[in-house]
Protein backbone atom coordinates (compact mmCIF):
# COMPACT_ATOMS: atom_id res chain seq x y z
CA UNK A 1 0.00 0.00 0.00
CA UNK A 2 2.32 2.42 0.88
CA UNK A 3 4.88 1.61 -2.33
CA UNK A 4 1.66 2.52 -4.00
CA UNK A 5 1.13 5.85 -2.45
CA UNK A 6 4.68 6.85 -3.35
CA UNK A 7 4.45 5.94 -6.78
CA UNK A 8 1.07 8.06 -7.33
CA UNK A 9 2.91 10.81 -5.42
CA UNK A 10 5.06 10.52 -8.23
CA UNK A 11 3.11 10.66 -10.73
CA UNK A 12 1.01 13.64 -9.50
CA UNK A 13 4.57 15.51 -8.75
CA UNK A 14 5.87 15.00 -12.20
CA UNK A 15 4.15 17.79 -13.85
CA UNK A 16 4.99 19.93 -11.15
CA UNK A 17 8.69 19.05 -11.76
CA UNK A 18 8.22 19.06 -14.82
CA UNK A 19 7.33 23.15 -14.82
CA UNK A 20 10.01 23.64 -12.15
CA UNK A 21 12.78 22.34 -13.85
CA UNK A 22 11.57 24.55 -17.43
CA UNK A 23 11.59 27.66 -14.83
CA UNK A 24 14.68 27.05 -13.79
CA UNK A 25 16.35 26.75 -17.35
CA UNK A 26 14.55 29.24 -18.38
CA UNK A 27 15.97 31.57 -15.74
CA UNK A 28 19.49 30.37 -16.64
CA UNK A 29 19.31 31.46 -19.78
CA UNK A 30 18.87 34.61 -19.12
CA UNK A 31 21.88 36.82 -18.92
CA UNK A 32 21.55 37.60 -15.14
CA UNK A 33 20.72 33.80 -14.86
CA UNK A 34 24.20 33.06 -16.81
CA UNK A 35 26.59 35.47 -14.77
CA UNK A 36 24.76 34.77 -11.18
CA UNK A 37 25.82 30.66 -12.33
CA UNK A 38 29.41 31.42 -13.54
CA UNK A 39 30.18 33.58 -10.79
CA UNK A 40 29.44 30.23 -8.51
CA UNK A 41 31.30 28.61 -10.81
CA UNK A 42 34.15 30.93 -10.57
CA UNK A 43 34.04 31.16 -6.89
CA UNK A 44 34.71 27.07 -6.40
CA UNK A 45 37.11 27.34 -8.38
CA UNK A 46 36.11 24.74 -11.21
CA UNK A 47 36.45 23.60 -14.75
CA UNK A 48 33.50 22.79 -16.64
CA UNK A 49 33.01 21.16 -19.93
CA UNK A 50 31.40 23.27 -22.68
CA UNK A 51 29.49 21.29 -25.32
CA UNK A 52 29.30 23.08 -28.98
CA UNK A 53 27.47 20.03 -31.04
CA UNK A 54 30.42 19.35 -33.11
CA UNK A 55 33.06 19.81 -30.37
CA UNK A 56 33.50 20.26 -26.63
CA UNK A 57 35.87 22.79 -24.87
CA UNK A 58 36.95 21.90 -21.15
CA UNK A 59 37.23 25.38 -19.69
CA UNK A 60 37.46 28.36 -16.76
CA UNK A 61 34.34 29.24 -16.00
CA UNK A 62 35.90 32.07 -14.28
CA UNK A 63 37.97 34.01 -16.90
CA UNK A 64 36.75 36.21 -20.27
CA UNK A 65 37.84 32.91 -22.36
CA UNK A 66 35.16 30.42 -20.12
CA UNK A 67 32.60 33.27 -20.01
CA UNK A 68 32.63 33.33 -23.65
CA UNK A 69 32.31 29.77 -24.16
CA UNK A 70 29.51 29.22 -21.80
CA UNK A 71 27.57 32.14 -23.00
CA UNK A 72 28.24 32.39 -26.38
CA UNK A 73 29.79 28.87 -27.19
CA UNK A 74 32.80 30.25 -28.71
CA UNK A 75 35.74 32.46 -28.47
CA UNK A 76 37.15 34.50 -31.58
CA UNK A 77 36.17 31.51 -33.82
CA UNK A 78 35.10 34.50 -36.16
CA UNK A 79 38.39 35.65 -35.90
CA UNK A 80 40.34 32.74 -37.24
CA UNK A 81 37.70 31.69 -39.54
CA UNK A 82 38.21 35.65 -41.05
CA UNK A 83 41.90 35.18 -40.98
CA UNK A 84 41.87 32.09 -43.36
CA UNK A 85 39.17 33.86 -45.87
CA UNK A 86 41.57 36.63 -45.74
CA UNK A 87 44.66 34.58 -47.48
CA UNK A 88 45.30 33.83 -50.49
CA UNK A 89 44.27 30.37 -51.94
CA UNK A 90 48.08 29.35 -52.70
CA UNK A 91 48.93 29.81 -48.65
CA UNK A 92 47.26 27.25 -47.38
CA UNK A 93 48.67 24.15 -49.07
CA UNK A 94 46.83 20.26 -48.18
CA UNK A 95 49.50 19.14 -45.79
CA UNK A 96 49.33 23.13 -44.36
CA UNK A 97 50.61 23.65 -40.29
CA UNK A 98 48.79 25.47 -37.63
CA UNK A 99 51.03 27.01 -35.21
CA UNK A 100 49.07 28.37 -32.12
CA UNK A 101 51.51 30.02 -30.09
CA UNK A 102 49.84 30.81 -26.50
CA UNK A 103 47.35 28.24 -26.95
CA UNK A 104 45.99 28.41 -24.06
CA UNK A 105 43.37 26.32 -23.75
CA UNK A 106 43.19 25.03 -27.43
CA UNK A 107 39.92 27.02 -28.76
CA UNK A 108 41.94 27.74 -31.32
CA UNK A 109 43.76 25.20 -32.44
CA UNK A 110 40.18 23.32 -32.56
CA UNK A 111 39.00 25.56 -34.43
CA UNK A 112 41.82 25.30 -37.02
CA UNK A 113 41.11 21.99 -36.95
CA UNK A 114 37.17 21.98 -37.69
CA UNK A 115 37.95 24.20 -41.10
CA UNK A 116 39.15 21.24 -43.00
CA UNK A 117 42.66 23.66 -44.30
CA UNK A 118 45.25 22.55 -42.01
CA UNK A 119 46.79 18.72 -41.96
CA UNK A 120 48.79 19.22 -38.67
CA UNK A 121 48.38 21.35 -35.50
CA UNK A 122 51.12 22.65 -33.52
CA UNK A 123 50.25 24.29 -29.41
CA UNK A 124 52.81 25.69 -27.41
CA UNK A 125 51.48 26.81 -24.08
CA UNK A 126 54.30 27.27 -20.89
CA UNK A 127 51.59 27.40 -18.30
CA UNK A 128 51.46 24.17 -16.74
CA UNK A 129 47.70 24.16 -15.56
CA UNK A 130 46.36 25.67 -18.84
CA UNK A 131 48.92 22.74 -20.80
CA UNK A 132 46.71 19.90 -19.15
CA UNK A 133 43.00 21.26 -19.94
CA UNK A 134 44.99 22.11 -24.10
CA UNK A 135 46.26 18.31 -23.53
CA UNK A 136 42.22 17.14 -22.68
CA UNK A 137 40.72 19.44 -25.31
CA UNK A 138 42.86 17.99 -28.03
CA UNK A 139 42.07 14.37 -27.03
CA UNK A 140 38.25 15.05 -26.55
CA UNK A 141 38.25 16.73 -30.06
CA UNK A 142 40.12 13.69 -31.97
CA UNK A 143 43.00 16.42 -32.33
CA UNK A 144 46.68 14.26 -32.40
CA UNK A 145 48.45 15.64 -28.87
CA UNK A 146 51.61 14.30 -30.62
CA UNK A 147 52.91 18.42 -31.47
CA UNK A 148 51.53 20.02 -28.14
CA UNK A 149 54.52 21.68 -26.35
CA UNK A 150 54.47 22.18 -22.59
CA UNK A 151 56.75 25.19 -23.18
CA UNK A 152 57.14 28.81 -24.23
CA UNK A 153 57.90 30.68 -27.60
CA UNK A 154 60.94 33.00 -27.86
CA UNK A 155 63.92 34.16 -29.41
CA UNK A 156 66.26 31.58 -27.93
CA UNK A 157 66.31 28.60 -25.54
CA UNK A 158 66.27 30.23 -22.03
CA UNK A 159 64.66 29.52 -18.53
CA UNK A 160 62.03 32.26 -17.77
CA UNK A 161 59.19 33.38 -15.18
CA UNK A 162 56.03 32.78 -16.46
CA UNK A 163 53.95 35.31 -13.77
CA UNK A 164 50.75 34.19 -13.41
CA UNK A 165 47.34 36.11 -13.41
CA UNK A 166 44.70 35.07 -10.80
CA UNK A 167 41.80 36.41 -12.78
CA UNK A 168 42.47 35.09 -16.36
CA UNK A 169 44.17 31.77 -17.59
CA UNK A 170 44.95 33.91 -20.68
CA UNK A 171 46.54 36.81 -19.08
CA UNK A 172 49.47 34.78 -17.76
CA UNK A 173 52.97 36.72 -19.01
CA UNK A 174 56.66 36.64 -19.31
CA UNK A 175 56.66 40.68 -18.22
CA UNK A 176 58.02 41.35 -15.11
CA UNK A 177 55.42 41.53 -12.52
CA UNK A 178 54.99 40.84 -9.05
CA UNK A 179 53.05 38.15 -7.54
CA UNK A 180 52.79 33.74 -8.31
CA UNK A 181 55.30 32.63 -10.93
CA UNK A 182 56.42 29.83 -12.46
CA UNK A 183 59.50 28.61 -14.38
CA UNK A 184 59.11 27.46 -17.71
CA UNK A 185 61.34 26.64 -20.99
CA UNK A 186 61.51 28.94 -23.30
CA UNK A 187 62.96 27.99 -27.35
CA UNK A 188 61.89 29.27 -30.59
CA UNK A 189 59.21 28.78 -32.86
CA UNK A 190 61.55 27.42 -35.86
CA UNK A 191 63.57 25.27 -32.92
CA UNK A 192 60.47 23.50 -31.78
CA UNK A 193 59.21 23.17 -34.77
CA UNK A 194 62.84 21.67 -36.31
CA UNK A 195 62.77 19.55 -33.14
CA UNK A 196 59.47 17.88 -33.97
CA UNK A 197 61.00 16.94 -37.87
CA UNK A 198 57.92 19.60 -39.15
CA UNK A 199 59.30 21.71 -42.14
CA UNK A 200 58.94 25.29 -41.77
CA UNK A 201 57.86 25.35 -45.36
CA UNK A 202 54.28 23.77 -44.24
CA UNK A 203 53.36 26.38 -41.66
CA UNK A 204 50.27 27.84 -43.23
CA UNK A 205 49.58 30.27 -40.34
CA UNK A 206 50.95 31.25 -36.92
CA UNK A 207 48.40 32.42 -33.85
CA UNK A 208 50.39 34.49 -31.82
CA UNK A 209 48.58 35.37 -28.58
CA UNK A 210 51.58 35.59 -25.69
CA UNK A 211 50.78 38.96 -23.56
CA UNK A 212 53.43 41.43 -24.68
CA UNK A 213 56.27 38.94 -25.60
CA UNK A 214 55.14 38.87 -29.36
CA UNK A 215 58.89 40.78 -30.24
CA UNK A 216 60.93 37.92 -28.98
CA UNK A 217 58.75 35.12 -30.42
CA UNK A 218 59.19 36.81 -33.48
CA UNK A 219 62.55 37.55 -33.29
CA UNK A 220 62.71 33.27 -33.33
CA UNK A 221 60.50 33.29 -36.44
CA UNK A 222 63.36 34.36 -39.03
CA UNK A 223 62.84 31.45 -41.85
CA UNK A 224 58.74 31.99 -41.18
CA UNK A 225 58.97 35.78 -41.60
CA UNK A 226 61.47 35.61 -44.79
CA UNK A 227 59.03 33.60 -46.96
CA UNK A 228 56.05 35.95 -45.40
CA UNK A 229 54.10 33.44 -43.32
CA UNK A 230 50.63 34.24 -42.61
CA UNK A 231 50.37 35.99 -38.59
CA UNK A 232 48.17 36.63 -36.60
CA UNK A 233 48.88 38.58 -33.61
CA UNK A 234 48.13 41.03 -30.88
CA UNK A 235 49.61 44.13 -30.68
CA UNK A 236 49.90 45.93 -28.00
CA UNK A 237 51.31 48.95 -27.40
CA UNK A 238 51.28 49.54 -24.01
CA UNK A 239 53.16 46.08 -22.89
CA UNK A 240 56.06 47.56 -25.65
CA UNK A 241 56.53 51.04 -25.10
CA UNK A 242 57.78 53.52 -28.05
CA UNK A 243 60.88 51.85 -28.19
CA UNK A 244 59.48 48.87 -28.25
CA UNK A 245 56.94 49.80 -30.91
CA UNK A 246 59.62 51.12 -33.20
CA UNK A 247 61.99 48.07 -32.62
CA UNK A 248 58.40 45.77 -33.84
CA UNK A 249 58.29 48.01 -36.59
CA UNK A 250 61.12 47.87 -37.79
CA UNK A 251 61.13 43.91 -37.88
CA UNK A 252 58.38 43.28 -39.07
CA UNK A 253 58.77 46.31 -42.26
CA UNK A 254 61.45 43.91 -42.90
CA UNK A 255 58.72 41.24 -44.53
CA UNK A 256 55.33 42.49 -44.52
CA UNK A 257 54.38 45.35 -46.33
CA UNK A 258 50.75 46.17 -44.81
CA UNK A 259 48.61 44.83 -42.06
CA UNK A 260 45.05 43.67 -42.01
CA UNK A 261 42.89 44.54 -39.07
CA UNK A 262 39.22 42.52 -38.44
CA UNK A 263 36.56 45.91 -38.12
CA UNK A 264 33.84 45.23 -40.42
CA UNK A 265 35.60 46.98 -43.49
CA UNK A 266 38.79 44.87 -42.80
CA UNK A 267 41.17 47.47 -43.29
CA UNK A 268 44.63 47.56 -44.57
CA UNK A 269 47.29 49.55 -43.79
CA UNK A 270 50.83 49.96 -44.32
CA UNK A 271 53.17 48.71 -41.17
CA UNK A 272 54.43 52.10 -40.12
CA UNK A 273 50.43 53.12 -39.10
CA UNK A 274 50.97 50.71 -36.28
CA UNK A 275 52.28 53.62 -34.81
CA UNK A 276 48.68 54.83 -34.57
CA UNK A 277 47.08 52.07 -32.47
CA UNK A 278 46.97 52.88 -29.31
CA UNK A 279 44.83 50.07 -28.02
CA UNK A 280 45.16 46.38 -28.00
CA UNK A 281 44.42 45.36 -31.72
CA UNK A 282 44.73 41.94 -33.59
CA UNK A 283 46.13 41.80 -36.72
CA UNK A 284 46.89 40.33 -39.26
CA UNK A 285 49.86 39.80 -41.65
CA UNK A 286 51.26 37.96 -44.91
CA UNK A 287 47.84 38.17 -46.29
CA UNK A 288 49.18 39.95 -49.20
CA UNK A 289 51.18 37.05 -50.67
CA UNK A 290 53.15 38.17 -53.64
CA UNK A 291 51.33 37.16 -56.99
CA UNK A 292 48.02 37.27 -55.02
């Protein structure tokens, strides 16, 4: 009798439940709903496990990168995908190399992956914890883990402080700062690269996202810059200076004749504007192959 009474309790509750639980989604959804859930989230300190359809990103809830991805379901894919439309057919050729330098996380380097152009993808990423979620993200995504690099880009092997940022896993930087470190390797792009037996002549494009040390890595990018690889980048003035600026300048004037930038007119401009951004601005170069 009284198995009996529980299960018609059941029944009678389930459309209650039913209405409860579609409230409660419902209220989630919503963008107060969506911040009052990730700031739990950020304040236990988790990771949580993002799930796009046709790929899943293990993430921070608590940084601009998670927020993105649990809001939105992406980060920057527009970017990337704008970069490739941006190059010139020739570029990209079938057995093409993605180079995500700073790869945080690997949203990325997924991405690369999803638009069918690149054969092999190549993550470098010093920070240790950031290296294991990359590590799961590539596995969980059927990406080969075989060229991810628990190390950081440069202009020369070295043994640097990588100082940590307690609010972002993507704000984590080799400039000097005060606070949590950690020591990392350091090599260049070409050297790692060489080091895996992965020709330099293959890289189709380089993602450069490193938090003011885009000079040195760079600097380690000789070969890549000669033959005008595609790059994306962030520049940033203020992590330079006007010395700084000038000395990036006058590199990369070396190679690349104009830069693209991603408004909604995608403007061009010659390499000495950069002078004239004043803000942090992603660009992009080596879109104007020669022949092209």
């Amino acid at each position: 009798m009284q198995g009996s009474l529980h299960r018609l309790a059941r029944v009678l509750a389930s459309p209650f439940l039913s209405a409860r639980n579609a409230l409660i989604n419902g209220l989630v959804r919503t963008p107060a709903g969506l911040a009052a859930v990730l700031d739990l989230l950020k304040e236990r300190d988790c990771q949580i496990i993002v799930n796009n359809g046709n790929h899943k990103v293990r993430c921070f809830p608590g940084d601009s990168i998670g927020r993105n991805l649990f809001i939105k379901g992406e980060w920057q894919r527009d970017l990337l995908q704008h970069s490739i439309e941006l190059l010139p057919g020739p570029v990209l050729q079938d057995d093409a190399i993605f180079v995500d330098v700073g790869a945080n996380i690997g949203t990325q380097s997924i991405y690369a992956h999803q638009s069918g152009r690149f054969k092999d993808i190549v993550c470098i990423e010093a920070e240790p914890e950031n290296f294991k979620v990359l590590k799961f993200n590539l596995v969980e995504n059927r990406i080969s883990d075989r060229y991810a690099f628990n190390m950081g880009a440069g202009n020369e092997p070295a043994k640097l402080r990588l100082y940590r940022n307690e609010k972002s896993s993507g704000k984590h930087s080799f400039q000097k700062a005060s606070g949590d470190f950690v020591e990392v390797e350091v090599d260049s792009v070409e050297h790692i690269l060489l080091s895996a037996e992965l020709s330099l002549d293959r890289v189709g494009l380089v993602w450069i996202d490193v938090e003011g040390f885009e000079l040195q890595v760079l600097k380690g990018m000789s070969h890549l810059l000669d033959r005008r690889c595609p790059i994306v980048m962030e520049f940033t003035p203020r992590f330079y200076g006007r010395d700084g600026v000038e000395e990036m300048i006058s590199l990369i004037s070396r190679y690349y004749d104009r830069y693209a930038t991603f408004d909604d007119d995608a403007r061009t401009s010659p390499i000495g504007d950069l002078r004239n951004i004043t803000e942090q601005t992603d660009i992009l170069l080596g879109f104007d192959q020669p022949g092209s």
